[in-house]
Protein backbone atom coordinates (compact mmCIF):
# COMPACT_ATOMS: atom_id res chain seq x y z
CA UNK A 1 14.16 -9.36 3.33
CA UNK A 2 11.48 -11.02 6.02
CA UNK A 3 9.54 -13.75 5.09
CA UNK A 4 6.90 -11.74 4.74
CA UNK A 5 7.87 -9.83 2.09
CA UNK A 6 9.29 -12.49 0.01
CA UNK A 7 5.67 -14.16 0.07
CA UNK A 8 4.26 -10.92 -1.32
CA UNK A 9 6.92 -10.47 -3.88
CA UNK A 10 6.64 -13.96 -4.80
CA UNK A 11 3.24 -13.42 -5.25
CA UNK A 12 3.19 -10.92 -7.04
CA UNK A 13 6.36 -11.60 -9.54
CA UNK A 14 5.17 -11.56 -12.86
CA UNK A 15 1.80 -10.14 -11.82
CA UNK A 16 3.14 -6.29 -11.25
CA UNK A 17 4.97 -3.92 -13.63
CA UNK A 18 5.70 -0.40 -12.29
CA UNK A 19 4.86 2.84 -14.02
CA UNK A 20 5.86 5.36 -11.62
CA UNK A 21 5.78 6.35 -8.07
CA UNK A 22 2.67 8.58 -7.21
CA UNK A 23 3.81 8.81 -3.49
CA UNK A 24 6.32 8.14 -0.64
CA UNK A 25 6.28 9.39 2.39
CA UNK A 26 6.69 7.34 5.81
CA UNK A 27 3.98 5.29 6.28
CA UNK A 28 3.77 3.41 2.34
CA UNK A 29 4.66 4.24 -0.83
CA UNK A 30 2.12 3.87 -3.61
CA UNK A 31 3.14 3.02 -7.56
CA UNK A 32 0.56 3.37 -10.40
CA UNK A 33 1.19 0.71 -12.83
CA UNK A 34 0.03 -2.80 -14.50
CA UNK A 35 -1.19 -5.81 -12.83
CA UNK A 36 -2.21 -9.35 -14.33
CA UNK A 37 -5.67 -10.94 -13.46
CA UNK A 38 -6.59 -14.14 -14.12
CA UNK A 39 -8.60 -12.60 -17.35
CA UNK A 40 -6.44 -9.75 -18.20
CA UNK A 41 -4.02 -7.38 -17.40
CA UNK A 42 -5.26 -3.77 -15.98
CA UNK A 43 -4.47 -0.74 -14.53
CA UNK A 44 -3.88 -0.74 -11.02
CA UNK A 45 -2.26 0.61 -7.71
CA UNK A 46 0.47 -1.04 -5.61
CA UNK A 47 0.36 0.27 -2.14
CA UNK A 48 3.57 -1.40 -0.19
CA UNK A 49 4.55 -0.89 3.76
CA UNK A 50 7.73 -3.08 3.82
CA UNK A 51 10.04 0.29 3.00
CA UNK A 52 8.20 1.68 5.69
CA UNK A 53 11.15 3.04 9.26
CA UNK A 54 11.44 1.35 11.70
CA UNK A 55 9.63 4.05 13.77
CA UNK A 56 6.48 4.39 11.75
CA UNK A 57 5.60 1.06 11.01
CA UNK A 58 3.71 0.05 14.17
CA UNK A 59 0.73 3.62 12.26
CA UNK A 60 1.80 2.24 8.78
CA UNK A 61 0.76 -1.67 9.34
CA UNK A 62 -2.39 0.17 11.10
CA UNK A 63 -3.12 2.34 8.28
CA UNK A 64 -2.53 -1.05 5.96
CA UNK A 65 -4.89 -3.32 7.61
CA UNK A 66 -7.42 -0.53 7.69
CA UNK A 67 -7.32 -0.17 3.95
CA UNK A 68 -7.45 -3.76 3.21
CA UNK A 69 -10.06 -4.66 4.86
CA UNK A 70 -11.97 -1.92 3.72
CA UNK A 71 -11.29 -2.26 0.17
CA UNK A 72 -12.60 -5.77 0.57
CA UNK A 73 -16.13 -4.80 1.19
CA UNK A 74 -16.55 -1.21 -0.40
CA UNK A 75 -14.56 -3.09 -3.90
CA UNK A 76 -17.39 -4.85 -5.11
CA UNK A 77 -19.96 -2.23 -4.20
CA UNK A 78 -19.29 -0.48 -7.40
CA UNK A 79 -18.22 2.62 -5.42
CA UNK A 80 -14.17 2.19 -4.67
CA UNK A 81 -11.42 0.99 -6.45
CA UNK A 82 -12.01 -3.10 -6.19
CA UNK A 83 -9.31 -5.03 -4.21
CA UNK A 84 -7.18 -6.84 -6.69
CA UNK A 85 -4.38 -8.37 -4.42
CA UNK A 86 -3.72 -8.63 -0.84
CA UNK A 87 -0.99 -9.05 0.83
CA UNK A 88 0.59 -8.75 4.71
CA UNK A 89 2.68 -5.61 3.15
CA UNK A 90 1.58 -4.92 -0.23
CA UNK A 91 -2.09 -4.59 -1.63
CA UNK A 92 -3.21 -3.74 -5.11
CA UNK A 93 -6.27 -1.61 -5.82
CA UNK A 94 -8.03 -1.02 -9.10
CA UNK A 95 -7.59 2.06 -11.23
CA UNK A 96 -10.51 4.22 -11.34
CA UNK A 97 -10.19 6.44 -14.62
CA UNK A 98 -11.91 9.80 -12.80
CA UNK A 99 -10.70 12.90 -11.98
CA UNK A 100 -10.04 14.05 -8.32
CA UNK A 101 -12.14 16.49 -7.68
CA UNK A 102 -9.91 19.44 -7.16
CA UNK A 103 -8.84 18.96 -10.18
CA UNK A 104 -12.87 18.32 -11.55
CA UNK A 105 -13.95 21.41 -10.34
CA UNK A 106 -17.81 20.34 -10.78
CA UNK A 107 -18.94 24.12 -10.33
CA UNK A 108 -22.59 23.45 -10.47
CA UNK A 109 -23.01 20.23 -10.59
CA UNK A 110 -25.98 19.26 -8.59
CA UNK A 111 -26.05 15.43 -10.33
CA UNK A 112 -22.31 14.36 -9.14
CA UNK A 113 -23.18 15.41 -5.61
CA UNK A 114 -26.20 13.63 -5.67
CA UNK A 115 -24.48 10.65 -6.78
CA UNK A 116 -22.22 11.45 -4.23
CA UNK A 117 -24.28 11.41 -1.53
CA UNK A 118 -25.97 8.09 -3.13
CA UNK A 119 -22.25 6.66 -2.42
CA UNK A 120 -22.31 7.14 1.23
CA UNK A 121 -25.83 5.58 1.68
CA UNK A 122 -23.73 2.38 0.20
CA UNK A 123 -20.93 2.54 2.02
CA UNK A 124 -22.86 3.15 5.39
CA UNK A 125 -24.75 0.76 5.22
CA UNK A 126 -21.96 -1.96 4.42
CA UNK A 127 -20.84 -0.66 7.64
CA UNK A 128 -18.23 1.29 6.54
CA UNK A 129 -17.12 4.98 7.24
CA UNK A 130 -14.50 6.74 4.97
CA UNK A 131 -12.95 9.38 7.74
CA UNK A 132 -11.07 10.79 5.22
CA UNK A 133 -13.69 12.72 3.48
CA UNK A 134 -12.34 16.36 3.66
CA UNK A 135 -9.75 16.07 1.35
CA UNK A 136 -10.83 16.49 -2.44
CA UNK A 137 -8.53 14.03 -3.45
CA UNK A 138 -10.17 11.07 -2.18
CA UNK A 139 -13.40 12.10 -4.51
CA UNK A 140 -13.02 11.07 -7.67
CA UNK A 141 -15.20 12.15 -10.47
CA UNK A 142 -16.13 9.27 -13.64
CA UNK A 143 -18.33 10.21 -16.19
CA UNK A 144 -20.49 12.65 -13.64
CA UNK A 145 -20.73 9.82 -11.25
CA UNK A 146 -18.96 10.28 -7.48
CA UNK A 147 -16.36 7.62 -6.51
CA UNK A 148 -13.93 7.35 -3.39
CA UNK A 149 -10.48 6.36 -2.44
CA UNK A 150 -7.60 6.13 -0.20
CA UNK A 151 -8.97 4.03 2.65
CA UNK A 152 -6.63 4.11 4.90
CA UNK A 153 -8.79 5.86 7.78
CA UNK A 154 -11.61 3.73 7.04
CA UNK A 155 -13.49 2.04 10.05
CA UNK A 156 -15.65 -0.94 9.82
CA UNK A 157 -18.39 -1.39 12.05
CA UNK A 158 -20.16 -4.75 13.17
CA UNK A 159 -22.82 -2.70 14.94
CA UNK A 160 -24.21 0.77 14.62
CA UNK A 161 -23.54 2.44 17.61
CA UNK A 162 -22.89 5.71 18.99
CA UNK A 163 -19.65 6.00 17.00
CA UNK A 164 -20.61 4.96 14.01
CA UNK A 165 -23.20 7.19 13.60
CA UNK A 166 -21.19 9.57 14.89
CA UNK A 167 -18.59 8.86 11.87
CA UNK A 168 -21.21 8.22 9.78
CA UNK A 169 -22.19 12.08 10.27
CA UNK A 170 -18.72 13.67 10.08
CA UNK A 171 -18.93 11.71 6.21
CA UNK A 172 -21.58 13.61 5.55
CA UNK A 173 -20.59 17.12 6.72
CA UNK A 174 -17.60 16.90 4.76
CA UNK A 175 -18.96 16.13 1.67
CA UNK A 176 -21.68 19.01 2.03
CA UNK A 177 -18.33 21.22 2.47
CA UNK A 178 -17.68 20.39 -0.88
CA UNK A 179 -21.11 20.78 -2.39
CA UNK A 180 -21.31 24.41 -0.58
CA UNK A 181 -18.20 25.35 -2.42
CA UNK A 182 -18.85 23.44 -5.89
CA UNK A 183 -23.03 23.98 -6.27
CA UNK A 184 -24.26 25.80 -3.02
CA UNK A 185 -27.60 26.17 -5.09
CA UNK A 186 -28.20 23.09 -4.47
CA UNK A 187 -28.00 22.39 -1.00
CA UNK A 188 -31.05 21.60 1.14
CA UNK A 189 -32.31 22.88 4.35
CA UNK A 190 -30.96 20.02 5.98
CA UNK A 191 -28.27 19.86 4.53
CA UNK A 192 -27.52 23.75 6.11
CA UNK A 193 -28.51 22.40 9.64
CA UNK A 194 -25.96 19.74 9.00
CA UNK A 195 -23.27 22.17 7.93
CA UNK A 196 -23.99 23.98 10.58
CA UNK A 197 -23.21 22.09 12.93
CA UNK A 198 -20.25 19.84 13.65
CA UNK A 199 -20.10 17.35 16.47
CA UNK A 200 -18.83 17.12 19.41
CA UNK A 201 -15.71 14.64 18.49
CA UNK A 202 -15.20 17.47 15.22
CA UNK A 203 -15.18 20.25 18.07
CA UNK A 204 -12.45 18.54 20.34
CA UNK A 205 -10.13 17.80 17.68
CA UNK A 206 -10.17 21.04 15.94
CA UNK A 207 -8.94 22.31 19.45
CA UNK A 208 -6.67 19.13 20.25
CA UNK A 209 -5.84 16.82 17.73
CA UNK A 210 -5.59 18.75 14.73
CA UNK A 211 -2.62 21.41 16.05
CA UNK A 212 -0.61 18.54 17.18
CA UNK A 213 -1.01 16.62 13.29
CA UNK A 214 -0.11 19.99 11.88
CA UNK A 215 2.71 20.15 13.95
CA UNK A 216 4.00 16.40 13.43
CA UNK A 217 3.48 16.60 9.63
CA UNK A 218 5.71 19.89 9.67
CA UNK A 219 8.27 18.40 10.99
CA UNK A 220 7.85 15.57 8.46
CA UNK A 221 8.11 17.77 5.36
CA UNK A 222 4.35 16.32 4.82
CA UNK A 223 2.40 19.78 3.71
CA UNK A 224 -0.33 20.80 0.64
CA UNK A 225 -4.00 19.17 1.07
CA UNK A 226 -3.79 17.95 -2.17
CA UNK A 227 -0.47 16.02 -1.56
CA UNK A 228 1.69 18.06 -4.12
CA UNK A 229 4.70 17.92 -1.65
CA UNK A 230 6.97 20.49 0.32
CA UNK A 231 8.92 21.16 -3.22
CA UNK A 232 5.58 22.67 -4.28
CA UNK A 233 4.68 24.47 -1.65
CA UNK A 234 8.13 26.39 -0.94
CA UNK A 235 9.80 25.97 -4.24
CA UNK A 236 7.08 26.19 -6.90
CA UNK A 237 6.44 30.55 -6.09
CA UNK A 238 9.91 31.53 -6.03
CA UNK A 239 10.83 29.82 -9.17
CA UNK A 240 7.59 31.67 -10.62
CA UNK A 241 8.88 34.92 -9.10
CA UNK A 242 12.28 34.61 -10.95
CA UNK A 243 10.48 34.10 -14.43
CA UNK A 244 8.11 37.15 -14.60
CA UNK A 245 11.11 39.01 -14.05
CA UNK A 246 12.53 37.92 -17.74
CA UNK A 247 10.95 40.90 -20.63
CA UNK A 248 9.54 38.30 -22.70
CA UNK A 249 7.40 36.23 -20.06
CA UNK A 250 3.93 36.87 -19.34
CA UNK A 251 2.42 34.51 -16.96
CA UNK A 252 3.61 31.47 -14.97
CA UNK A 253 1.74 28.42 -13.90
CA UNK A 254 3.45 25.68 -12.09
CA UNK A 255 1.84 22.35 -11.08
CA UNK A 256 3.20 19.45 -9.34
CA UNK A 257 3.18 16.01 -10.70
CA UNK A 258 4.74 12.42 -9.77
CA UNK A 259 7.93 11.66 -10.76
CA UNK A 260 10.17 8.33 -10.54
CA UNK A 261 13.17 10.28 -9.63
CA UNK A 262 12.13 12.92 -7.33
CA UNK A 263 8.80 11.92 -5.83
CA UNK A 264 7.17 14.71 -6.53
CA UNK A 265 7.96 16.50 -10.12
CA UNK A 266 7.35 20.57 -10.62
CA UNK A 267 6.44 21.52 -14.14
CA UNK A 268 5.95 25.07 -15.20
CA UNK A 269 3.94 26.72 -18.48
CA UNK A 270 5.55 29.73 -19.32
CA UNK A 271 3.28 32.26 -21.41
CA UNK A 272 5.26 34.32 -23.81
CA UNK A 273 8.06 34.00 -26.19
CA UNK A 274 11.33 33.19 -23.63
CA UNK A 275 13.47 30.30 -25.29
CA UNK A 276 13.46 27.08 -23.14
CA UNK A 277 17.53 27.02 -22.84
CA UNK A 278 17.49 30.58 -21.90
CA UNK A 279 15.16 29.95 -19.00
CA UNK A 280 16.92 26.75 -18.29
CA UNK A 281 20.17 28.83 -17.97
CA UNK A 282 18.65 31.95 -16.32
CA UNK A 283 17.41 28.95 -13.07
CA UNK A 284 20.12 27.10 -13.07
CA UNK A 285 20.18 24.25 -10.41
CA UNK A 286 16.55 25.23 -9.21
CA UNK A 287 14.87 24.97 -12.47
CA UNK A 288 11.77 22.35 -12.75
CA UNK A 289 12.20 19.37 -14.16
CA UNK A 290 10.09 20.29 -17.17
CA UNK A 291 9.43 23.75 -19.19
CA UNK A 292 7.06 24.56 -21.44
CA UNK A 293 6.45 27.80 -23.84
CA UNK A 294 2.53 27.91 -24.33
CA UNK A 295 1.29 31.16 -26.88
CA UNK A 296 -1.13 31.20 -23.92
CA UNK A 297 -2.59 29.46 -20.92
CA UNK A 298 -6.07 28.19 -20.13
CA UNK A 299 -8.07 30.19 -18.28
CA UNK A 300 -11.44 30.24 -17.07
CA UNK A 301 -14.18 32.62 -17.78
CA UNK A 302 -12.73 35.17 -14.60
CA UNK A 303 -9.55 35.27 -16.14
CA UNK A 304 -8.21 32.25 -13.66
CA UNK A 305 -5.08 29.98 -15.15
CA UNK A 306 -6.98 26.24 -15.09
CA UNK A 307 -4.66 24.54 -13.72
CA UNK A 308 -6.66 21.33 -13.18
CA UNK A 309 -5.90 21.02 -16.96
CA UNK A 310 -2.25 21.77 -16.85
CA UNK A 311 -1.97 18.92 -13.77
CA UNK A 312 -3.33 16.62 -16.12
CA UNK A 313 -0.74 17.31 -18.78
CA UNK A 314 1.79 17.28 -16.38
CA UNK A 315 0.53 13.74 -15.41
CA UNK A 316 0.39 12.77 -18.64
CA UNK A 317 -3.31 11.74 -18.28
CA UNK A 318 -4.65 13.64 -20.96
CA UNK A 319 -6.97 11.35 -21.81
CA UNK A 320 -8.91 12.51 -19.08
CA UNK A 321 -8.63 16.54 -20.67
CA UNK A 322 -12.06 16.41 -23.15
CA UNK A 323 -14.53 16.13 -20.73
CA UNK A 324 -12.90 19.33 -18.90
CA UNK A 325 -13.01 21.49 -22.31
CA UNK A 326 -15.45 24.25 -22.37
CA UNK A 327 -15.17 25.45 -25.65
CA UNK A 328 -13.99 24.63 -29.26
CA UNK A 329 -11.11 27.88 -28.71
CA UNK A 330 -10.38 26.18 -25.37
CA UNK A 331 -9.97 22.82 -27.12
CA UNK A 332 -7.53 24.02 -29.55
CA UNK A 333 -5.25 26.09 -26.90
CA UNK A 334 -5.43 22.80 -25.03
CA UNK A 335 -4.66 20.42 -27.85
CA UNK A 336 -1.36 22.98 -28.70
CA UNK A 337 -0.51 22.72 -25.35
CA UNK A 338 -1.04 19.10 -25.26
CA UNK A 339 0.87 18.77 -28.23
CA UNK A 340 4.06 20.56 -26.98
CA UNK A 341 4.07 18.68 -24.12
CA UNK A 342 7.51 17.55 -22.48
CA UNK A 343 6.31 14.72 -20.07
CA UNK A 344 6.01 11.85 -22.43
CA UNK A 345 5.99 9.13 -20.08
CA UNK A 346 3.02 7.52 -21.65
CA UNK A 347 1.43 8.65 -24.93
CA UNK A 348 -2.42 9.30 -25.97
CA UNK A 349 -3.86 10.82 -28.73
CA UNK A 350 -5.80 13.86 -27.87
């Protein structure tokens, strides 16, 4: 152990209890868990780089130093998770309780993006640009209001130059992505000039950059936008494929969650009336490591599974289900589910 770390362990001993890994890969691994403030003790994030290869950590202390210092400024703007501890290999964010937005789904909702777009005026002008902005899971959505995380990209600016506005602008086209697929009713004018047209940096890396991080994070085993893992993406649709074979299953819906043991958990519903040892026995070493018989599974008004609510039983964050319930029939298929559910890593009440 380096001096280094010891100081942030030190630190932190007594301060940080462990839940469960959300995510390892080589640059950090992040934990969800408890940390102690000087007033109280809250839910937080550990993000630590001193696991980190040897190979990576030149990009990992990067992508470190960009968070922290980010975090420090966008914290207490109301608008990011705040910056609890920092360290020279271990930080620890704030927990905001909001849904990503992938899993939000605001179809329609022209208020969140609004808020949304009210965030970036904030962040710009602290000087800060996000970079990160395309992927759905660094919006978070809180009681219809727009939040961000996972700073790692960020960039701070001490001037406003050509390349900040330039980043600036690539902020803002990516969240108008998302507003054209969530509530394209809404979008302005400008905002359609803006979506139409991506700069010049955007243009070069789409035709550079961007086929050489595909290939890199191949080869890594890093895959999914939504960071559900390789075991998702390759092992998740055969394992499907083998249950609607059995007579007595319906419909399969798999979803990904984190898992202490594994990294990254699978967790399928099965609709019908199979028996869970049955299944268990019919997939052998490849079965999930949890099962669940539902009478039926969520679905939206076009028939489509909702899987944004199974995730969230999966995660065991089903505190966060009401505000995703439609109806009082959806509410009671939900609660059953909820009910019957087999990851009981933490316990609510729905």
């Amino acid at each position: 152990m380096s001096m280094i770390e010891g100081e942030d362990q030190k630190e932190l001993s007594g301060r940080w209890r462990s839940d469960v890994v959300l995510k390892r890969d080589v640059f950090s691994t992040i934990e969800r868990g408890r940390f102690r403030t000087e007033a109280s003790e809250v839910e937080a994030v550990l993000r630590r780089i001193d696991g980190v290869p040897w190979w990576s950590g030149g990009l990992a202390h990067l992508l470190f130093r960009r968070e922290r210092r980010a975090l420090a400024i966008a914290g207490p703007l109301g608008i990011a998770p705040p910056l609890l501890f920092a360290g020279r290999r271990m930080l620890v964010r704030g927990w905001i309780d909001g849904v990503p937005l992938h899993i939000a789904k605001p179809h329609g909702d022209a208020a969140y993006f609004r808020s949304a777009k009210a965030l970036l005026r904030v962040l710009h002008r602290a000087g800060i640009t996000h970079n990160d902005l395309a992927k759905e899971q660094n919006w978070l959505y809180a009681d219809g209001r727009a939040y961000v995380t996972d700073f790692q990209l960020a960039s701070c600016f001490r001037r406003r130059g050509a390349l900040f506005r330039l980043a600036r602008y690539e902020d803002l086209r990516h969240l108008l992505k998302h507003k054209r697929r969530y509530a394209p009713g809404a979008l302005t004018a400008a905002e359609r000039r803006v979506l139409a047209r991506k700069s010049y940096l955007t243009r070069v890396w789409m035709a550079t950059g961007k086929k050489v991080y595909y290939a890199i994070t191949r080869g890594l085993n890093v895959t999914d936008r939504e960071g559900r893992g390789i075991r998702f993406t390759r092992e998740a649709p055969a394992i499907a494929a083998r249950l609607m074979t059995l007579p007595r299953v319906r419909d399969v819906a798999i979803v990904a969650f984190p898992d202490r043991r594994a990294g990254t958990g699978l967790y399928a519903f099965i609709e019908g009336s199979a028996d869970d040892r049955e299944l268990r026995d019919f997939l052998g070493n490849s079965a999930p490591e949890h099962l669940q018989i539902v009478d039926a599974l969520p679905r939206n008004a076009q028939g489509e599974v909702r899987s944004e609510i199974l995730e969230l039983v999966a995660m065991n964050q089903i505190d966060l289900i009401p505000s995703l319930v439609k109806t009082e029939a959806e509410r009671s298929l939900v609660g059953r589910i909820v009910s019957g559910r087999r990851n009981l890593r933490d316990r609510f009440a729905f």
